[in-house]
Protein backbone atom coordinates (compact mmCIF):
# COMPACT_ATOMS: atom_id res chain seq x y z
CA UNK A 1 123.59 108.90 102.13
CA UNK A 2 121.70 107.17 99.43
CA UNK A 3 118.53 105.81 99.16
CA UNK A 4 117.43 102.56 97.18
CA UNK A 5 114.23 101.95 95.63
CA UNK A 6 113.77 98.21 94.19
CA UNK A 7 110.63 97.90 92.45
CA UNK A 8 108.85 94.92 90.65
CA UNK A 9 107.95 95.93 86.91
CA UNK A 10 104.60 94.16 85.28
CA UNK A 11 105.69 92.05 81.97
CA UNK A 12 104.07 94.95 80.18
CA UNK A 13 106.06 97.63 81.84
CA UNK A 14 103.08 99.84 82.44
CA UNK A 15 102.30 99.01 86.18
CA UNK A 16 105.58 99.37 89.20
CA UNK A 17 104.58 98.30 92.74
CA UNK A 18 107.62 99.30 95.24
CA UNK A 19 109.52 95.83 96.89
CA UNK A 20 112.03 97.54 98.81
CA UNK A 21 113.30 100.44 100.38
CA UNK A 22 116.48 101.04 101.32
CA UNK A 23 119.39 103.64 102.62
CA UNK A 24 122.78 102.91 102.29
CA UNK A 25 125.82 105.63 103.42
CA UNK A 26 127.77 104.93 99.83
CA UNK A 27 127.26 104.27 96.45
CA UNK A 28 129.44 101.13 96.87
CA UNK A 29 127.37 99.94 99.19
CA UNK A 30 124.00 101.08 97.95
CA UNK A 31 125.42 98.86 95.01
CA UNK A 32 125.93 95.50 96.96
CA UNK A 33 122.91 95.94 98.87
CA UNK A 34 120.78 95.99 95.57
CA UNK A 35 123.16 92.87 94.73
CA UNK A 36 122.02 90.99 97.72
CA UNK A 37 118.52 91.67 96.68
CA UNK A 38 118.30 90.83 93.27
CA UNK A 39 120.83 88.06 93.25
CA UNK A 40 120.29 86.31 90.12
CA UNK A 41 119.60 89.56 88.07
CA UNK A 42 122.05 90.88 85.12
CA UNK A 43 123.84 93.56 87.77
CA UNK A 44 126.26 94.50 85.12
CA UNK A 45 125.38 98.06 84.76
CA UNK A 46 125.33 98.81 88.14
CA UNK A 47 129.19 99.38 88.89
CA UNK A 48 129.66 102.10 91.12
CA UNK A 49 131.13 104.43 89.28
CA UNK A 50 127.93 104.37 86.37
CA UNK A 51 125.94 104.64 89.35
CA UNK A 52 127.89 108.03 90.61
CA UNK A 53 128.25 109.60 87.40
CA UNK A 54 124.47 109.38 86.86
CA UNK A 55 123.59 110.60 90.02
CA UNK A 56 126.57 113.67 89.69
CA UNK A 57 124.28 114.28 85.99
CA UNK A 58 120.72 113.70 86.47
CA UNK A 59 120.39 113.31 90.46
CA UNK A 60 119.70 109.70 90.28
CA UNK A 61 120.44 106.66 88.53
CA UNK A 62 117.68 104.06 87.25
CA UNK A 63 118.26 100.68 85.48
CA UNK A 64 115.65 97.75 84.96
CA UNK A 65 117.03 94.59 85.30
CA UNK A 66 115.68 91.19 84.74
CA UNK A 67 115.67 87.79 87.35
CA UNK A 68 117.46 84.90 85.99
CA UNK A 69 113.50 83.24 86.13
CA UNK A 70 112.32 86.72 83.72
CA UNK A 71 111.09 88.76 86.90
CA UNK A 72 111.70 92.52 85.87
CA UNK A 73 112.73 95.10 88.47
CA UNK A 74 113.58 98.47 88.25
CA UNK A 75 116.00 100.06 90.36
CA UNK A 76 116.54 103.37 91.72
CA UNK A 77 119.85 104.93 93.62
CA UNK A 78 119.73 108.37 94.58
CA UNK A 79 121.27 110.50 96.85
CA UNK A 80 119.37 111.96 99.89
CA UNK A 81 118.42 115.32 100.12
């Protein structure tokens, strides 16, 4: 299992307040939920198999993203321990 953290980043970067929180049972599927979310944000980098090569590395994978309207998230997929 995986959990998802989707949080909204100030234009500044310096201040993250939590949206949403999230489990999912697959990284393909942590993937579409964050998708479904952020619908109109540059999802590019989040392919699952990026995704599950960061988290085999470092434990987790992170991206910020930005909202077709500028909104910046970041988001966090990791697995559960």
């Amino acid at each position: 299992m995986f959990r998802i953290v989707i949080s909204r980043l100030t234009h500044d970067g310096l201040h993250v307040t939590p949206e949403q929180h999230r489990t999912a049972m697959s990284v393909d599927e942590a993937v579409l939920a964050v998708r479904q979310h952020l619908p109109t944000a540059d999802t590019g980098a989040l392919r699952g198999d990026a995704v599950q090569t960061s988290v085999n590395r470092v434990n987790d994978f992170r991206r910020d993203v930005r909202t077709g309207d500028g909104d910046r998230f970041r988001v966090v997929i990791a697995p559960m321990m």
